[in-house]
PDB file of N, CA and C in Angstrom:
ATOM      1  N   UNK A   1      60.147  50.833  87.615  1.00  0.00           N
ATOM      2  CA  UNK A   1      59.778  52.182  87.229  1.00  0.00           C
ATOM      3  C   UNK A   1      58.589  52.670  88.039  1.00  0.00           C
ATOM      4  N   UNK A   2      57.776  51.433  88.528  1.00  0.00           N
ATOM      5  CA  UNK A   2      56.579  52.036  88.902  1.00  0.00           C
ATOM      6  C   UNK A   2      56.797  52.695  90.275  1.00  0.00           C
ATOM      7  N   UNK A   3      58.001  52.488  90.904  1.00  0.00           N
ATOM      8  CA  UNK A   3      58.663  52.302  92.451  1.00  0.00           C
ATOM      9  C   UNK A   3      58.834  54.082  92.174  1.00  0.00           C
ATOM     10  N   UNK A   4      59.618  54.225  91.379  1.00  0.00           N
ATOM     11  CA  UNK A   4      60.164  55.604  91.342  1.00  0.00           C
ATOM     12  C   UNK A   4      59.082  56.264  91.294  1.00  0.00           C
ATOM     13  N   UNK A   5      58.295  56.110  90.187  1.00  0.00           N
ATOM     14  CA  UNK A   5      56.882  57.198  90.159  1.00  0.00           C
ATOM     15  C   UNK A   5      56.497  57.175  91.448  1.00  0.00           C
ATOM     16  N   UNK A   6      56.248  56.277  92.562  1.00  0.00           N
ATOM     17  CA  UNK A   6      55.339  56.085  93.266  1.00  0.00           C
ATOM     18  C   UNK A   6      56.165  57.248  94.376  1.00  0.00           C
ATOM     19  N   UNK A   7      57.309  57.010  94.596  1.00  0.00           N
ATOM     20  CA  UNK A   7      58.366  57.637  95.324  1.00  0.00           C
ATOM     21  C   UNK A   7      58.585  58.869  95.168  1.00  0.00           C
ATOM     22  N   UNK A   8      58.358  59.461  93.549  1.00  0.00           N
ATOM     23  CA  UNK A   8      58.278  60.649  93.477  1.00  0.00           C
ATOM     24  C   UNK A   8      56.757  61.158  93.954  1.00  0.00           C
ATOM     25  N   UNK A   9      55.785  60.593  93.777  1.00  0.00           N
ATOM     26  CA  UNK A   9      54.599  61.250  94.058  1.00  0.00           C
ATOM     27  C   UNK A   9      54.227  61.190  95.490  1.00  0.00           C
ATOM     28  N   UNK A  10      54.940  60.835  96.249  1.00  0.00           N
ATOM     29  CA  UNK A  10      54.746  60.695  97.773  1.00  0.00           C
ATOM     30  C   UNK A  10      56.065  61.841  98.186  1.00  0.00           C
ATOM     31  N   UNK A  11      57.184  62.466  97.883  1.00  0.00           N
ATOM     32  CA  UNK A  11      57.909  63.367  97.682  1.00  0.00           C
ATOM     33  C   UNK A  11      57.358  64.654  97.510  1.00  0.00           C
ATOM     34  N   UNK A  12      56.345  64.873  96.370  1.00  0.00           N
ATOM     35  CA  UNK A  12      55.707  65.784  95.848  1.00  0.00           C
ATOM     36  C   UNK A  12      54.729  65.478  97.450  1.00  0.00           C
ATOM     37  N   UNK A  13      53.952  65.117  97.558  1.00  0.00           N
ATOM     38  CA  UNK A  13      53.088  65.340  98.391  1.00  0.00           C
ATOM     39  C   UNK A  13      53.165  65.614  99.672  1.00  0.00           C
ATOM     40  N   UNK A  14      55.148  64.874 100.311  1.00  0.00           N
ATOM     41  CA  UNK A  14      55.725  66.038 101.437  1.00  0.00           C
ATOM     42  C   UNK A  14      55.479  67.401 100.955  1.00  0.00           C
ATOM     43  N   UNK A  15      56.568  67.279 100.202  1.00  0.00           N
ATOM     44  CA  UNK A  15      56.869  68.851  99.782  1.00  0.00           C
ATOM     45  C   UNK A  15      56.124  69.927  99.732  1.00  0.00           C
ATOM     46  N   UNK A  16      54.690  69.720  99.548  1.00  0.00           N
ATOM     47  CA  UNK A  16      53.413  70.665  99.117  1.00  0.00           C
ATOM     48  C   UNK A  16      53.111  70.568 100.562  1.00  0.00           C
ATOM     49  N   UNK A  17      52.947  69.488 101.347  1.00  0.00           N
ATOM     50  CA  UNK A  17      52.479  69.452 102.776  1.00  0.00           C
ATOM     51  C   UNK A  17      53.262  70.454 103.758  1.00  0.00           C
ATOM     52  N   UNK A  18      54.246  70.092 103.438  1.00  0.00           N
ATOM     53  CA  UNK A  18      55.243  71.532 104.210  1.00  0.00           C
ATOM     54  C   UNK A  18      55.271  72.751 104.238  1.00  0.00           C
ATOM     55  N   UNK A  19      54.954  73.135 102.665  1.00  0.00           N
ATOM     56  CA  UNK A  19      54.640  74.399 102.147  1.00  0.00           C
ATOM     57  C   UNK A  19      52.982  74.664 103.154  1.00  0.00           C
ATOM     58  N   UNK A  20      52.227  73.973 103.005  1.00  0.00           N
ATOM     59  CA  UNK A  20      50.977  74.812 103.188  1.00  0.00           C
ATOM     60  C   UNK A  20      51.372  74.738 105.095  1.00  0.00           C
ATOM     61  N   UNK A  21      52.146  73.450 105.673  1.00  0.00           N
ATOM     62  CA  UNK A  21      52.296  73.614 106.785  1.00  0.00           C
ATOM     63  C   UNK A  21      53.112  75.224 107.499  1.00  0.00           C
ATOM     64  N   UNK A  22      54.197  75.301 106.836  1.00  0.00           N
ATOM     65  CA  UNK A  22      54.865  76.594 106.738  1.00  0.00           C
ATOM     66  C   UNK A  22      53.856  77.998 106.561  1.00  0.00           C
ATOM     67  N   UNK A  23      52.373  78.064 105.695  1.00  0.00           N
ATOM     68  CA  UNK A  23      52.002  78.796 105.792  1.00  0.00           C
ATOM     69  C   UNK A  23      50.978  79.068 106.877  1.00  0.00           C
ATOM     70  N   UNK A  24      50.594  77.637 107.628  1.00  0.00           N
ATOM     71  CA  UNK A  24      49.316  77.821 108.591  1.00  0.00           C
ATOM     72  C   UNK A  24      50.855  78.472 109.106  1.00  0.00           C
ATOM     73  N   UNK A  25      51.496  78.200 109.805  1.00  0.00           N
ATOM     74  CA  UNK A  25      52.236  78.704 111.734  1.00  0.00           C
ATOM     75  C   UNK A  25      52.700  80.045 110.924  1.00  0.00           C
ATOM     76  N   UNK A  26      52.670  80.591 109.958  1.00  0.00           N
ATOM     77  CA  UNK A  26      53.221  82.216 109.545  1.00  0.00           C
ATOM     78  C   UNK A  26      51.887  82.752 109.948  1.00  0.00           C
ATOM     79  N   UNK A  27      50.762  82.288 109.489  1.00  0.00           N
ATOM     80  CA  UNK A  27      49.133  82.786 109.581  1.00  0.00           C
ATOM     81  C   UNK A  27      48.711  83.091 111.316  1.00  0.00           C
ATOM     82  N   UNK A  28      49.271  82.213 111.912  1.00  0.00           N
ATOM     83  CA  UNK A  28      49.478  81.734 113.160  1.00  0.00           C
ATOM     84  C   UNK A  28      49.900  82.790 113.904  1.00  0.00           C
ATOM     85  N   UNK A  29      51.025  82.485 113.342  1.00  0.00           N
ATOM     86  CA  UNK A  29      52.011  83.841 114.403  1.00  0.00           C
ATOM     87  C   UNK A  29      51.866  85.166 114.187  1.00  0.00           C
ATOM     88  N   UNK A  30      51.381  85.451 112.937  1.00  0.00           N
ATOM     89  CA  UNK A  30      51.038  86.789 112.355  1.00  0.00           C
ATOM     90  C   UNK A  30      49.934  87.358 113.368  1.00  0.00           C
ATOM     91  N   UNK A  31      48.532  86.399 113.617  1.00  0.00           N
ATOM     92  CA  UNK A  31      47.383  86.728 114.133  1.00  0.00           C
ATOM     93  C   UNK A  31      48.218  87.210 115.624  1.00  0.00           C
ATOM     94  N   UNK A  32      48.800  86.146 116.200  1.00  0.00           N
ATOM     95  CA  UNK A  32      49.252  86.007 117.607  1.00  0.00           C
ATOM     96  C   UNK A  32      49.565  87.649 118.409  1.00  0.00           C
ATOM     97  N   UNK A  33      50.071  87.932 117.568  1.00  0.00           N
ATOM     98  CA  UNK A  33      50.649  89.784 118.079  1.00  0.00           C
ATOM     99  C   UNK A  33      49.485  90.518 117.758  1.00  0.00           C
ATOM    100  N   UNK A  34      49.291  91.804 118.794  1.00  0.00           N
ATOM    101  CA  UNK A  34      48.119  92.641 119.162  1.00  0.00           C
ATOM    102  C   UNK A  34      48.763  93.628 117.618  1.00  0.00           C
ATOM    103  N   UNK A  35      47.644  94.586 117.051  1.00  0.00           N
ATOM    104  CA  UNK A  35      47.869  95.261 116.505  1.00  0.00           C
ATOM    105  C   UNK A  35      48.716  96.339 116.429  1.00  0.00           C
ATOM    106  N   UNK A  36      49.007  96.824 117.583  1.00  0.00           N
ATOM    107  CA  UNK A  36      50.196  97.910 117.958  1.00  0.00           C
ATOM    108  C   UNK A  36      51.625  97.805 117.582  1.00  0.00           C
ATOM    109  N   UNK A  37      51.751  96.347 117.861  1.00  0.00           N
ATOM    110  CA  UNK A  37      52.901  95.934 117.559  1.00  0.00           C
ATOM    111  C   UNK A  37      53.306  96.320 115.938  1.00  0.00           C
ATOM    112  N   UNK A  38      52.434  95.681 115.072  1.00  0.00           N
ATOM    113  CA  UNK A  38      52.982  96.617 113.709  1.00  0.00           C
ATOM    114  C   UNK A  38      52.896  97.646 113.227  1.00  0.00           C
ATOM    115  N   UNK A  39      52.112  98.469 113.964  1.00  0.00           N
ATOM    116  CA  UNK A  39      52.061 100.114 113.967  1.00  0.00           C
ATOM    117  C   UNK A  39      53.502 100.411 114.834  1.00  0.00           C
ATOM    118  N   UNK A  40      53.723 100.241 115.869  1.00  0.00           N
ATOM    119  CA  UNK A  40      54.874 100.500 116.317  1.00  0.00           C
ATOM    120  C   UNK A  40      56.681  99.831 115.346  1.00  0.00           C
ATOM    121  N   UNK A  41      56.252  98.844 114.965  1.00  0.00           N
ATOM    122  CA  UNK A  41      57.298  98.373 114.290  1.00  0.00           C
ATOM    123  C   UNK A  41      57.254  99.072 112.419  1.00  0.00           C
ATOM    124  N   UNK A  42      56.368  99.926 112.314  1.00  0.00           N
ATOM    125  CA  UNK A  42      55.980 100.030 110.979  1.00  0.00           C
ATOM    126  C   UNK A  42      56.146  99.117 109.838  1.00  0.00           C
ATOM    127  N   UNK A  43      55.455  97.909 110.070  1.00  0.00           N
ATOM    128  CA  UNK A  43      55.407  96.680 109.384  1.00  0.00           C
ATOM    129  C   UNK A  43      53.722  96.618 108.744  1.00  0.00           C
ATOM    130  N   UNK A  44      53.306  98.085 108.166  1.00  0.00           N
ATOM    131  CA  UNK A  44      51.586  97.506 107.213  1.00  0.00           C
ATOM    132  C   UNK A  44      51.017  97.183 108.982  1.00  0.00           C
ATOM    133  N   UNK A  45      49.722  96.696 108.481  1.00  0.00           N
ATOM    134  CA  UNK A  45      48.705  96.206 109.776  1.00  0.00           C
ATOM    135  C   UNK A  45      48.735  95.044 109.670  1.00  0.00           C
ATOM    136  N   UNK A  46      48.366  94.440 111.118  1.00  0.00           N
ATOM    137  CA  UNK A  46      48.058  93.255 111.269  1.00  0.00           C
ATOM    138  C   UNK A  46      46.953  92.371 110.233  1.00  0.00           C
ATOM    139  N   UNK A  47      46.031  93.164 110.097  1.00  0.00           N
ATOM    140  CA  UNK A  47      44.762  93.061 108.972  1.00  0.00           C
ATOM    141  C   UNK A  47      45.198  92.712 107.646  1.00  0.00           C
ATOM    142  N   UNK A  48      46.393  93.449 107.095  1.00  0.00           N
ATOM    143  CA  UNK A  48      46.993  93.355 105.732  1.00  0.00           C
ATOM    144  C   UNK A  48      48.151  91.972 105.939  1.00  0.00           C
ATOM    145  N   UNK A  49      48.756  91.410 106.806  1.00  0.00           N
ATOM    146  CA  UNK A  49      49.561  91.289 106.822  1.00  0.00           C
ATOM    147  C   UNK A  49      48.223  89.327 106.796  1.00  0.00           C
ATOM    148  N   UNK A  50      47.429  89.704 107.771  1.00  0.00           N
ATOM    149  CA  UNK A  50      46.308  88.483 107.968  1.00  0.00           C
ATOM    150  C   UNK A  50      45.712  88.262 106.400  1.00  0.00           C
ATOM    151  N   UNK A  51      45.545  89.160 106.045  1.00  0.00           N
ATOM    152  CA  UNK A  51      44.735  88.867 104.722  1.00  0.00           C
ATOM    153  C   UNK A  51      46.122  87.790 103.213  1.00  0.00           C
ATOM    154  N   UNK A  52      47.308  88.973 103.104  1.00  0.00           N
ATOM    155  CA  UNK A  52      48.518  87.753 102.719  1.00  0.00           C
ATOM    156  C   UNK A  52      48.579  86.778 103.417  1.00  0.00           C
ATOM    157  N   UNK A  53      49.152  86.436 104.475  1.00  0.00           N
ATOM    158  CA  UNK A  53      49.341  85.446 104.834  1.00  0.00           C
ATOM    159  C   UNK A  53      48.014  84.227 104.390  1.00  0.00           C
ATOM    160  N   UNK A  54      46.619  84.351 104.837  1.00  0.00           N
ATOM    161  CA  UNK A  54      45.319  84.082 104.914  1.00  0.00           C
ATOM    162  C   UNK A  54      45.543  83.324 102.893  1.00  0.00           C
ATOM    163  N   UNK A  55      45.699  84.132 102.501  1.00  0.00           N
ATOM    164  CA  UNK A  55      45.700  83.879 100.958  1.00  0.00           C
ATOM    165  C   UNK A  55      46.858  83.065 100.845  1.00  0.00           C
ATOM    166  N   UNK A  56      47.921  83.375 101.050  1.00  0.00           N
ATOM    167  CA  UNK A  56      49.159  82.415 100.855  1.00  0.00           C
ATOM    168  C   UNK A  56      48.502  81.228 101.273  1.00  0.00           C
ATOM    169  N   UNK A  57      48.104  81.091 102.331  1.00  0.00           N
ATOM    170  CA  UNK A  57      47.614  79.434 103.162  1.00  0.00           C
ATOM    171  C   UNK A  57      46.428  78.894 102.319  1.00  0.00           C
ATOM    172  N   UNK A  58      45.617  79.409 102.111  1.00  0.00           N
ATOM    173  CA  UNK A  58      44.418  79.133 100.882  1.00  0.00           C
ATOM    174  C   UNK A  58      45.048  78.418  99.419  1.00  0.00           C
ATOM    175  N   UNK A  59      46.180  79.277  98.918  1.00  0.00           N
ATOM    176  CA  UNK A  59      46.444  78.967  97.669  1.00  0.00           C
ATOM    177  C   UNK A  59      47.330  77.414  98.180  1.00  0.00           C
ATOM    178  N   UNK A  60      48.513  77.744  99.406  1.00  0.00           N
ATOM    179  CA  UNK A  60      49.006  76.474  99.146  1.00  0.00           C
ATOM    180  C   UNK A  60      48.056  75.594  99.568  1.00  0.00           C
ATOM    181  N   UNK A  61      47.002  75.536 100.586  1.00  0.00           N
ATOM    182  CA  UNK A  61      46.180  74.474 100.475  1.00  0.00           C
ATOM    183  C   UNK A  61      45.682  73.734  99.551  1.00  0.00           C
ATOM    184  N   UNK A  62      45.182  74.740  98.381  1.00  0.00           N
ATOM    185  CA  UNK A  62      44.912  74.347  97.210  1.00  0.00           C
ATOM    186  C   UNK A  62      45.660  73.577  96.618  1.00  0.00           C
ATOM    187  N   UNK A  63      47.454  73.716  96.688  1.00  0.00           N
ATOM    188  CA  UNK A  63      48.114  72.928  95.868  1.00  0.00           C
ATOM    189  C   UNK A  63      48.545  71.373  96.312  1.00  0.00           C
ATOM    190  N   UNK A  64      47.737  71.352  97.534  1.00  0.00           N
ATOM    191  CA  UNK A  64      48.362  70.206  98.033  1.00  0.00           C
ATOM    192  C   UNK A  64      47.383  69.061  97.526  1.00  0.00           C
ATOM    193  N   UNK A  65      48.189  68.305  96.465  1.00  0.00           N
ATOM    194  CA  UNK A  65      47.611  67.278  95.633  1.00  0.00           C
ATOM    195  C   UNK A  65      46.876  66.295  96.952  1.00  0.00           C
ATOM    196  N   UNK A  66      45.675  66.194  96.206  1.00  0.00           N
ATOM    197  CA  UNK A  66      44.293  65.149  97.130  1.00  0.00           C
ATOM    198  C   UNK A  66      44.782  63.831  97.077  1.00  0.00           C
ATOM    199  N   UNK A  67      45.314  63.399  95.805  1.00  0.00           N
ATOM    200  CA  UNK A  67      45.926  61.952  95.315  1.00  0.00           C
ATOM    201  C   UNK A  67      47.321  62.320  95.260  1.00  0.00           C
ATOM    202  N   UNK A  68      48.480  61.360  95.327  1.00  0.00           N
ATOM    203  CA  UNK A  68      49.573  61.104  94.935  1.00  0.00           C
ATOM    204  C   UNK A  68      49.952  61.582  93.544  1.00  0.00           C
ATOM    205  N   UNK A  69      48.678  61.356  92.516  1.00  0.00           N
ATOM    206  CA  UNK A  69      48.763  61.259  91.522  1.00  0.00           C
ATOM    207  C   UNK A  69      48.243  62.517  90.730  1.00  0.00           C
ATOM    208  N   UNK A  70      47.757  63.655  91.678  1.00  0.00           N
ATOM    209  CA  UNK A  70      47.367  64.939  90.721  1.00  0.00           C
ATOM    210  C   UNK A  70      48.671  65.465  91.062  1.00  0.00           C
ATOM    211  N   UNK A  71      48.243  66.541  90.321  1.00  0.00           N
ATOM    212  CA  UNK A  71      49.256  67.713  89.469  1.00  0.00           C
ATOM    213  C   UNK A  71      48.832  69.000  89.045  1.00  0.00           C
ATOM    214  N   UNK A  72      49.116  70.253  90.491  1.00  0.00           N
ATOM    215  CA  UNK A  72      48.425  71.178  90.331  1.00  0.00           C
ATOM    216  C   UNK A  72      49.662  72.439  90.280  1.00  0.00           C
ATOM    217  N   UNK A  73      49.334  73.249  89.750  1.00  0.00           N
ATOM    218  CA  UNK A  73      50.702  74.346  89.448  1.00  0.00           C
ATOM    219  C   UNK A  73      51.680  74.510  90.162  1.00  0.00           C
ATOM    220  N   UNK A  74      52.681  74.155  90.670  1.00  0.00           N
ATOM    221  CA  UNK A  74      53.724  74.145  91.387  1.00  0.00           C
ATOM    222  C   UNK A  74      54.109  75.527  91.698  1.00  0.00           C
ATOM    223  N   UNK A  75      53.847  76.425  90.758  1.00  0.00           N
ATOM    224  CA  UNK A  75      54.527  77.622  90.828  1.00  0.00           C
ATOM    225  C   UNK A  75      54.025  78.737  92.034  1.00  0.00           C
ATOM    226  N   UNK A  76      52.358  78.183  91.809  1.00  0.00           N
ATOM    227  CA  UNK A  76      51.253  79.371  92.756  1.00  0.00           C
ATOM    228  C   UNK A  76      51.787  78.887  94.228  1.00  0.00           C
ATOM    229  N   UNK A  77      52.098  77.860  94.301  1.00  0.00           N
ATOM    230  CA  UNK A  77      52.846  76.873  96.007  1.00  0.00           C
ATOM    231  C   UNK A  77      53.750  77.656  96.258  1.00  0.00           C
ATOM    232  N   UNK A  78      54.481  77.869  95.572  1.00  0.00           N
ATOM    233  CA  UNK A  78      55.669  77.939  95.994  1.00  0.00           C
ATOM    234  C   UNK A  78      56.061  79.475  95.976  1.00  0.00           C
ATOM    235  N   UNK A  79      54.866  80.112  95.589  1.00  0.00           N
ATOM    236  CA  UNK A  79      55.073  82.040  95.349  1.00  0.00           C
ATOM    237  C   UNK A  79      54.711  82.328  96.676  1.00  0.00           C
ATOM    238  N   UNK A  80      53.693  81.180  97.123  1.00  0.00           N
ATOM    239  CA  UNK A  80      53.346  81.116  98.832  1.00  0.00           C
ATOM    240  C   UNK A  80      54.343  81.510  99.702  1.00  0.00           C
ATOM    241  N   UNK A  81      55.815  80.814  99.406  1.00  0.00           N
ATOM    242  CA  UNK A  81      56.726  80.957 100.587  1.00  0.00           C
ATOM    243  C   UNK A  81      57.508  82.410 100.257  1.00  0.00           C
ATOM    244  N   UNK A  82      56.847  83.023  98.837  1.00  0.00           N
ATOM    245  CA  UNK A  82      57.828  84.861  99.020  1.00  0.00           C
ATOM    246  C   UNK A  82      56.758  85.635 100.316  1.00  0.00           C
ATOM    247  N   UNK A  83      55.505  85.534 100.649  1.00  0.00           N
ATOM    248  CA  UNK A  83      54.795  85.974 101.226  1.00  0.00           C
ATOM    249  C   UNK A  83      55.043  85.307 102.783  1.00  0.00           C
ATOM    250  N   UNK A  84      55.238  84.171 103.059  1.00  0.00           N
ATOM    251  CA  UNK A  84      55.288  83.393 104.538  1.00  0.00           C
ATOM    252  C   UNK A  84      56.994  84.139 104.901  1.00  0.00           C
ATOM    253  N   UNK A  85      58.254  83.844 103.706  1.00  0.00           N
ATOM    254  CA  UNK A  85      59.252  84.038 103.878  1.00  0.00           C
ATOM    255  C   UNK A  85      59.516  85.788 103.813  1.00  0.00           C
ATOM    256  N   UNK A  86      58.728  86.712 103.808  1.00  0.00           N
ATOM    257  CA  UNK A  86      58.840  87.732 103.888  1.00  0.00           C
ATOM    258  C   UNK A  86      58.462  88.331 106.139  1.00  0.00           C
ATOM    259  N   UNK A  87      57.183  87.718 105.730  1.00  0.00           N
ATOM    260  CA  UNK A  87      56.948  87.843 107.504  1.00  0.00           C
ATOM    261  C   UNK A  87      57.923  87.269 108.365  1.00  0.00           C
ATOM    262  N   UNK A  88      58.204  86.000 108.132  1.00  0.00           N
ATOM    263  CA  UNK A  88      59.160  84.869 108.995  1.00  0.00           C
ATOM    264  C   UNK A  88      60.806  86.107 109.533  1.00  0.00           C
ATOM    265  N   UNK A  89      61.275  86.842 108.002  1.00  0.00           N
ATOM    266  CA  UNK A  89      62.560  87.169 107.577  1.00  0.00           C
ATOM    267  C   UNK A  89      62.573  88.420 108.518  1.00  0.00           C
ATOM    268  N   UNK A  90      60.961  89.356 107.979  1.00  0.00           N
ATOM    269  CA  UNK A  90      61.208  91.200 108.045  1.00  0.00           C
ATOM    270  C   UNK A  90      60.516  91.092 108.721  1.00  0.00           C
ATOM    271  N   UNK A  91      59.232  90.849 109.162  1.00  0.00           N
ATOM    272  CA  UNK A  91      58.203  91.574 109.744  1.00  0.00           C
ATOM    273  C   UNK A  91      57.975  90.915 110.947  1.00  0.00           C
ATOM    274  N   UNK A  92      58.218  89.666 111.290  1.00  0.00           N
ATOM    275  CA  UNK A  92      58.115  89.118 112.837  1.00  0.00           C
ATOM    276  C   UNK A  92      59.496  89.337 113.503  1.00  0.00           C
ATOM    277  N   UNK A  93      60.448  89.187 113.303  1.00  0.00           N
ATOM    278  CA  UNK A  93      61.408  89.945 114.143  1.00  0.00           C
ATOM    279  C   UNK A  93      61.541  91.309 114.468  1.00  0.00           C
ATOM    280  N   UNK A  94      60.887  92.439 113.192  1.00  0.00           N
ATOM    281  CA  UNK A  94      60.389  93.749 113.965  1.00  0.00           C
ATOM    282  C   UNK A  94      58.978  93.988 114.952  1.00  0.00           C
ATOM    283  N   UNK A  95      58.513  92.691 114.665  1.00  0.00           N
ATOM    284  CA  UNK A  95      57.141  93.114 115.810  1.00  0.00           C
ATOM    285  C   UNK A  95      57.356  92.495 117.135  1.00  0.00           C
ATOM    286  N   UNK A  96      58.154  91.561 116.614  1.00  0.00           N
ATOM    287  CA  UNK A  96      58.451  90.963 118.251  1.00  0.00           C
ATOM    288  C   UNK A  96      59.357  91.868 119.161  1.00  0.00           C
ATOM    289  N   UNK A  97      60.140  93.094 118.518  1.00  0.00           N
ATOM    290  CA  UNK A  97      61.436  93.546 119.015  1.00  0.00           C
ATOM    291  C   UNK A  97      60.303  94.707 119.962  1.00  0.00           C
ATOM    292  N   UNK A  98      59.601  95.019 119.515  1.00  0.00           N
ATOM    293  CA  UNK A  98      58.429  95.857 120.048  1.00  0.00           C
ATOM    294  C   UNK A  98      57.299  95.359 120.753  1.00  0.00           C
ATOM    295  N   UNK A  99      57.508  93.784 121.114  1.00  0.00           N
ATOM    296  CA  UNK A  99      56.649  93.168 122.170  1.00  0.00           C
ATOM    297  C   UNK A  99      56.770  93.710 123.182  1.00  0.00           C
ATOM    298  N   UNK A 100      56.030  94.285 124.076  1.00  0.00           N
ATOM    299  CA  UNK A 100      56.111  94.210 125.625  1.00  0.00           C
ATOM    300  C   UNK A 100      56.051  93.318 126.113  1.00  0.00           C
ATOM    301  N   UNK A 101      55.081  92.133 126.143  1.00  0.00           N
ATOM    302  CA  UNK A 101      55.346  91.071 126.983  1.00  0.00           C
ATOM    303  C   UNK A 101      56.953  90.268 126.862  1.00  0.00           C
ATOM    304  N   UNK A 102      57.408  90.809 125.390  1.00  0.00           N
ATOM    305  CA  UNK A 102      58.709  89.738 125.339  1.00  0.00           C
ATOM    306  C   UNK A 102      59.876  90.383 126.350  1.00  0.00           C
ATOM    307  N   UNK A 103      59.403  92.197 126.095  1.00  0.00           N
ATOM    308  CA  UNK A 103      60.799  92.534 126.557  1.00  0.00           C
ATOM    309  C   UNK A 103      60.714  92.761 128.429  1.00  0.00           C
ATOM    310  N   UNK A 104      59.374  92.391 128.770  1.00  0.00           N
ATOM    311  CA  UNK A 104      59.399  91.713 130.055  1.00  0.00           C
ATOM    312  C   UNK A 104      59.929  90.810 130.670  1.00  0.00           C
ATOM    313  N   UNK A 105      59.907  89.423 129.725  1.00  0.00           N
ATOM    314  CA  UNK A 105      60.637  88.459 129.351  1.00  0.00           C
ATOM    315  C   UNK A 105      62.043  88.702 129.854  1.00  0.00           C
ATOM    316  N   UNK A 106      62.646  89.091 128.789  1.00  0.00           N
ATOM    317  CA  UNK A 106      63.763  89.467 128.035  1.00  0.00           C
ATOM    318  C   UNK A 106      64.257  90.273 129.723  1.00  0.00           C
ATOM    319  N   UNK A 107      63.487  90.827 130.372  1.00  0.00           N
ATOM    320  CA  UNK A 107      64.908  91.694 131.238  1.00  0.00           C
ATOM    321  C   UNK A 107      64.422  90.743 132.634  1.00  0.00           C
ATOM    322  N   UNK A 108      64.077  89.507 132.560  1.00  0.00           N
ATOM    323  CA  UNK A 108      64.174  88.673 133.791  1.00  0.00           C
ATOM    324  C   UNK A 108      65.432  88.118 133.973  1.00  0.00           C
ATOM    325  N   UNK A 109      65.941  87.615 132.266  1.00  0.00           N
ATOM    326  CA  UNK A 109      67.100  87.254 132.454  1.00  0.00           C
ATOM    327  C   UNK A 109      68.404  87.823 132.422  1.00  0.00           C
TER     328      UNK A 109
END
């Protein structure tokens, strides 16, 4: 029995690790694009979009148990990924579509 607990609490402690990992590279990529880009894509500002993301990554940091063995609200973690999974889905594929450097890119090939 003690195998399973131990197995689940090393499970739990991927799982939360992923989550807050998932929210640094959204935080990441959000910063990465110049401000124009979401004025042009009408996606909110970069500023608003830094400050969610910024908070999403804070809270899941928070949830990522220190020990194997804590147990911190699962729910606030995981409300993290409506905010990471909103940019990832809507708002970085319209700011990127309005990159200039991409669509520089984009007509080499």
């Amino acid at each position: 029995m003690h195998t399973l607990a131990s197995l689940q609490n090393w499970l739990y402690l991927l799982m939360f690790t992923a989550i807050f990992a998932v929210n640094v590279v959204a935080l990441v990529e959000a910063l990465r694009y110049p401000a124009e880009n979401y004025q042009a894509a009408d996606k909110r500002t970069k500023r608003f979009w830094g400050l969610i993301l910024g908070a999403c990554t804070l809270v899941a940091f928070i949830s990522v148990p220190i020990t194997t063995g804590a147990r911190v609200p699962a729910l606030l973690s995981f409300g993290t990924l409506v905010g990471a999974g909103i940019f990832w889905f809507d708002v970085r594929p319209a700011i990127r579509a309005v990159d200039r450097r991409l669509r520089k890119r984009d007509d080499l090939w």
